[in-house]
N, C-alpha and C. Protein backbone atom coordinates (compact mmCIF):
# COMPACT_ATOMS: atom_id res chain seq x y z
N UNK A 1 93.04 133.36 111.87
CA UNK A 1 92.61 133.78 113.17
C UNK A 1 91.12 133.48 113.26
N UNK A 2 90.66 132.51 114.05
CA UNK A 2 89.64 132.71 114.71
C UNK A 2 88.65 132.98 115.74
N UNK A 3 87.96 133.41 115.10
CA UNK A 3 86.97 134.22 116.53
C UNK A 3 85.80 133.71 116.81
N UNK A 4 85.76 132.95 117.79
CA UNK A 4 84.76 131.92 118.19
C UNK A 4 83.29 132.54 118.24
N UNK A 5 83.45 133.82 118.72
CA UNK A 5 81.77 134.82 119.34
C UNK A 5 81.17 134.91 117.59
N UNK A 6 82.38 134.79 116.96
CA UNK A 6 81.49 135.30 115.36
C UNK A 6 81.62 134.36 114.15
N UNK A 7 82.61 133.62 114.65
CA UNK A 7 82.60 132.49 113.73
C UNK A 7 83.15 133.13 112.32
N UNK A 8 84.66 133.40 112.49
CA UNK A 8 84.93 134.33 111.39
C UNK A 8 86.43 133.75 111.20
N UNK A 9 86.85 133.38 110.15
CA UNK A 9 88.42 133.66 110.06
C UNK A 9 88.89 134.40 108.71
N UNK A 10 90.03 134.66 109.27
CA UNK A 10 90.72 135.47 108.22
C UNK A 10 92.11 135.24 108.14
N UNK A 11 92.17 134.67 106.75
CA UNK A 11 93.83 133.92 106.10
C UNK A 11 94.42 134.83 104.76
N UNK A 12 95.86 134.85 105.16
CA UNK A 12 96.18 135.91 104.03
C UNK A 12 97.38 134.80 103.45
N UNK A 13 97.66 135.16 102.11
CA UNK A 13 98.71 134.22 100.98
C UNK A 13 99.87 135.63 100.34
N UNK A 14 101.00 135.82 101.28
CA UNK A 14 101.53 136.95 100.78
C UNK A 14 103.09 135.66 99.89
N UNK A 15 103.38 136.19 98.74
CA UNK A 15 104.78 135.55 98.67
C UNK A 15 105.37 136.16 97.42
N UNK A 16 106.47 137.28 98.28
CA UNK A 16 106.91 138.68 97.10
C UNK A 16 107.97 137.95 96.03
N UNK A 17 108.01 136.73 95.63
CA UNK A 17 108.57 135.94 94.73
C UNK A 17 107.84 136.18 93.40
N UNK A 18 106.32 136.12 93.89
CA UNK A 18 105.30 135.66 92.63
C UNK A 18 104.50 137.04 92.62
N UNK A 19 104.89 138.03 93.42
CA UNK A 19 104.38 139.10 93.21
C UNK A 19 102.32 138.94 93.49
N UNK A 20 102.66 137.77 95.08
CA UNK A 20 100.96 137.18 95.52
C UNK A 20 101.02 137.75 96.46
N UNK A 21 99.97 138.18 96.90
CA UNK A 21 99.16 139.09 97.80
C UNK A 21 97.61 139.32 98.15
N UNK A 22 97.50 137.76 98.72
CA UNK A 22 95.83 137.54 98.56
C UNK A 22 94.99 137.38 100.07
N UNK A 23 94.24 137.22 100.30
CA UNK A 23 93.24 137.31 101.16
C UNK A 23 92.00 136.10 101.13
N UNK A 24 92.02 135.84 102.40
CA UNK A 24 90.52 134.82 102.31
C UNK A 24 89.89 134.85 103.38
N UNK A 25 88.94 135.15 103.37
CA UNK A 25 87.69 135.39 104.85
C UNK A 25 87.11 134.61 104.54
N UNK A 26 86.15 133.52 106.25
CA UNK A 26 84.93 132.81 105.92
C UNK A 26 84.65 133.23 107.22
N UNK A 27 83.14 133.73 107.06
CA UNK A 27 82.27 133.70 108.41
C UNK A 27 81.30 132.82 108.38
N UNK A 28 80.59 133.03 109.54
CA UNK A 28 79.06 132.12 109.26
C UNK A 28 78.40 133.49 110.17
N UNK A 29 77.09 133.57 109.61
CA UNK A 29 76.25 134.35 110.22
C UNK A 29 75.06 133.50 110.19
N UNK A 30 73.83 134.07 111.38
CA UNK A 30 72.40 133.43 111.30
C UNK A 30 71.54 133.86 110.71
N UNK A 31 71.02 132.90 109.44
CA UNK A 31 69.91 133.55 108.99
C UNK A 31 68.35 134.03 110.04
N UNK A 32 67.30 134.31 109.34
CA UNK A 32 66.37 134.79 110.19
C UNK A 32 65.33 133.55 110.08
N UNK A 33 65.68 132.14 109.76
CA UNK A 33 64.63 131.21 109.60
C UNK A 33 65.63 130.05 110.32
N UNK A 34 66.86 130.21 111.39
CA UNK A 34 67.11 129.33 111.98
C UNK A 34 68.14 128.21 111.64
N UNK A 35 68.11 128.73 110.22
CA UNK A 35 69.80 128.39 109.79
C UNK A 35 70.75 129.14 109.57
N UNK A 36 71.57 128.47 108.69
CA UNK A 36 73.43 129.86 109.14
C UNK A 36 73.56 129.60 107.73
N UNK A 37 74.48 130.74 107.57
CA UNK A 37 74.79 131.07 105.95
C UNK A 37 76.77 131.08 106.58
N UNK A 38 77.58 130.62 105.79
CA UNK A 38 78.99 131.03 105.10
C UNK A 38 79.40 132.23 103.97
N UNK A 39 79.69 132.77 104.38
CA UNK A 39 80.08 134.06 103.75
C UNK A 39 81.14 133.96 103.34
N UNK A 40 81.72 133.68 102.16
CA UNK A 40 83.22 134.35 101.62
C UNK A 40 83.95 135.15 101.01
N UNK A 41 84.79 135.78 101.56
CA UNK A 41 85.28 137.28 100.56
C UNK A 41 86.85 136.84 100.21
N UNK A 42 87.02 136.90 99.35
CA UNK A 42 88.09 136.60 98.79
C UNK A 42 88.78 137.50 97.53
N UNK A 43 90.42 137.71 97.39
CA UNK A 43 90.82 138.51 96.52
C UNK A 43 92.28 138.66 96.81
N UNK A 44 92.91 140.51 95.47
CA UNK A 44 94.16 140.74 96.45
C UNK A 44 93.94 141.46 97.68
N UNK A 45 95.17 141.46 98.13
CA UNK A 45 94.62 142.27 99.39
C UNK A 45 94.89 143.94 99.21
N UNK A 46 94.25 144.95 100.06
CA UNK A 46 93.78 146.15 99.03
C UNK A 46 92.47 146.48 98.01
N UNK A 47 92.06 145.23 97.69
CA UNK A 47 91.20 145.35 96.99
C UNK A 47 89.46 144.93 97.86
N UNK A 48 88.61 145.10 97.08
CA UNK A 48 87.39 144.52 97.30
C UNK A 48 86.99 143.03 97.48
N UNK A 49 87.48 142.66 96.77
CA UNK A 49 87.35 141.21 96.17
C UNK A 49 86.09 140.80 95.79
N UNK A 50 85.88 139.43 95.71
CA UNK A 50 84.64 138.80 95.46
C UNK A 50 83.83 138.22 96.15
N UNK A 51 82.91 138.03 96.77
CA UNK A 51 81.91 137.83 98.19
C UNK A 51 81.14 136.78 97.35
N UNK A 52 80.67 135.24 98.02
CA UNK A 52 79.86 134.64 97.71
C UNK A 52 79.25 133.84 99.39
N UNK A 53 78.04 133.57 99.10
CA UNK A 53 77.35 133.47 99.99
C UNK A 53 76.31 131.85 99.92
N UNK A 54 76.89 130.86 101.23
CA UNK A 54 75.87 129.44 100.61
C UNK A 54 75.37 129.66 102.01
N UNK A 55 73.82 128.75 101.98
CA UNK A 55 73.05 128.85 103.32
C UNK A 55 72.98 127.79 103.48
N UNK A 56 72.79 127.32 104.74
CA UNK A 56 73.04 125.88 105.22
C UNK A 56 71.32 125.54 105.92
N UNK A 57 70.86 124.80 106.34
CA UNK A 57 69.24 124.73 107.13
C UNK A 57 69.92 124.62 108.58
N UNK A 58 70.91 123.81 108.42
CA UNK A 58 71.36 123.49 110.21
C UNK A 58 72.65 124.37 110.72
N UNK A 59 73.08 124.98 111.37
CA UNK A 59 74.45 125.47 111.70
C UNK A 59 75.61 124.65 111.90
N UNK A 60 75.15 123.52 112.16
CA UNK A 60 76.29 122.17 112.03
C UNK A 60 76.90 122.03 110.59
N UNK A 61 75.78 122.10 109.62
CA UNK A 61 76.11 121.94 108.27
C UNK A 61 77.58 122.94 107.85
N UNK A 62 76.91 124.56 108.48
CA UNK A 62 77.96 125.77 108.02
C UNK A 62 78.85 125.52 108.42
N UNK A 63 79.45 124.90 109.74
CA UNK A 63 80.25 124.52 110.85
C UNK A 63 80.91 123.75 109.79
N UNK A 64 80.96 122.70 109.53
CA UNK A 64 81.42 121.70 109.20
C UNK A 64 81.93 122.60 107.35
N UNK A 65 81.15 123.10 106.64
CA UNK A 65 81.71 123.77 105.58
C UNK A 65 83.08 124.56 105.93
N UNK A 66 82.66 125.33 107.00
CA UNK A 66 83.64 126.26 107.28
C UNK A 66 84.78 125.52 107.52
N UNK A 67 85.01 124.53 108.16
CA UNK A 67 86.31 123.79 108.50
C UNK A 67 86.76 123.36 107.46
N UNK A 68 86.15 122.58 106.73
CA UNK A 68 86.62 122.23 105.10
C UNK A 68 87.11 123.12 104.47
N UNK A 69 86.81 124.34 104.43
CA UNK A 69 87.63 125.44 103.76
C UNK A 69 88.23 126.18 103.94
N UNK A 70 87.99 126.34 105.32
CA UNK A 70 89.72 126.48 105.83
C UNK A 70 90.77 125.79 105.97
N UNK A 71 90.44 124.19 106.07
CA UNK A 71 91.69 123.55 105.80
C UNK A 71 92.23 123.28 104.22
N UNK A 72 91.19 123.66 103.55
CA UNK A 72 91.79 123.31 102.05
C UNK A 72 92.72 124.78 101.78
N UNK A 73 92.21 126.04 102.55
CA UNK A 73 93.12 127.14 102.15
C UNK A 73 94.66 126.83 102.62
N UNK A 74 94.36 126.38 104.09
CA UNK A 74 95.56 125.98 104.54
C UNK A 74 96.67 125.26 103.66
N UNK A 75 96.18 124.20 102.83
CA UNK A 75 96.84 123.34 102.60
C UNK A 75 97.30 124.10 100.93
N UNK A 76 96.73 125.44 100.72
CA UNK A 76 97.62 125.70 99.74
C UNK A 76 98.24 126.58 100.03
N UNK A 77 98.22 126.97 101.49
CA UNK A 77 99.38 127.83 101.83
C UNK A 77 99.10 129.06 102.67
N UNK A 78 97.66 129.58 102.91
CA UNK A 78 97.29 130.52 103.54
C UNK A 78 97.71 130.37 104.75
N UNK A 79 97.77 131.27 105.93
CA UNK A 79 98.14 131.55 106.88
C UNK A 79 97.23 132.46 107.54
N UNK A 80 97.50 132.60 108.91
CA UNK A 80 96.56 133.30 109.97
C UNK A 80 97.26 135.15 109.04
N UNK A 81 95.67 136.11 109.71
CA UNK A 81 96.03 137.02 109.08
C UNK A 81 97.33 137.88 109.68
N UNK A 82 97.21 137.44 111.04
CA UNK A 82 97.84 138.23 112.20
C UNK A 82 99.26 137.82 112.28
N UNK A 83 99.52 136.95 111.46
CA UNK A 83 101.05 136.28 111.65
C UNK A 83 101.91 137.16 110.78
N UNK A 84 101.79 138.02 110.53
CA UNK A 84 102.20 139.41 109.67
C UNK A 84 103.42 138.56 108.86
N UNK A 85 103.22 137.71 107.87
CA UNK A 85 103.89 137.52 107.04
C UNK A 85 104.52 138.65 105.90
């Protein structure tokens, strides 16, 4: 699911075969010097997970990260969060 005003998605990997139940967020937020940072939280779901954070100088740069990694989640299987798998 994405949300254009915040630049946020959120993909979940449920599959009660393998006993998986995971989670993947990427936002972009603005730093205070005019570039954008990618934010990722990732884990099971329930849990905290693990948060890592890259800064970009241009917002095109984050833009363009962010799509790359959401399509690579895609392509191992994540899904929108809202599709209540």
């Amino acid at each position: 699911m994405e949300n254009k005003e915040t630049c946020e998605v959120h993909l979940q990997r449920v599959d009660a075969a393998q006993n998986m139940r995971r989670y993947y967020r990427i936002a972009i937020q603005p730093t205070l010097f005019g570039g954008a940072s990618v934010i990722r939280n990732w884990g099971r779901i329930g849990s905290g997970g693990q948060t890592m954070m890259e800064t970009f100088d241009h917002a095109d740069d984050a833009d363009t990260a962010l799509f790359r990694l959401e399509r690579s989640k895609r392509r191992r299987g994540y899904r929108d969060a809202s599709s209540g798998e």
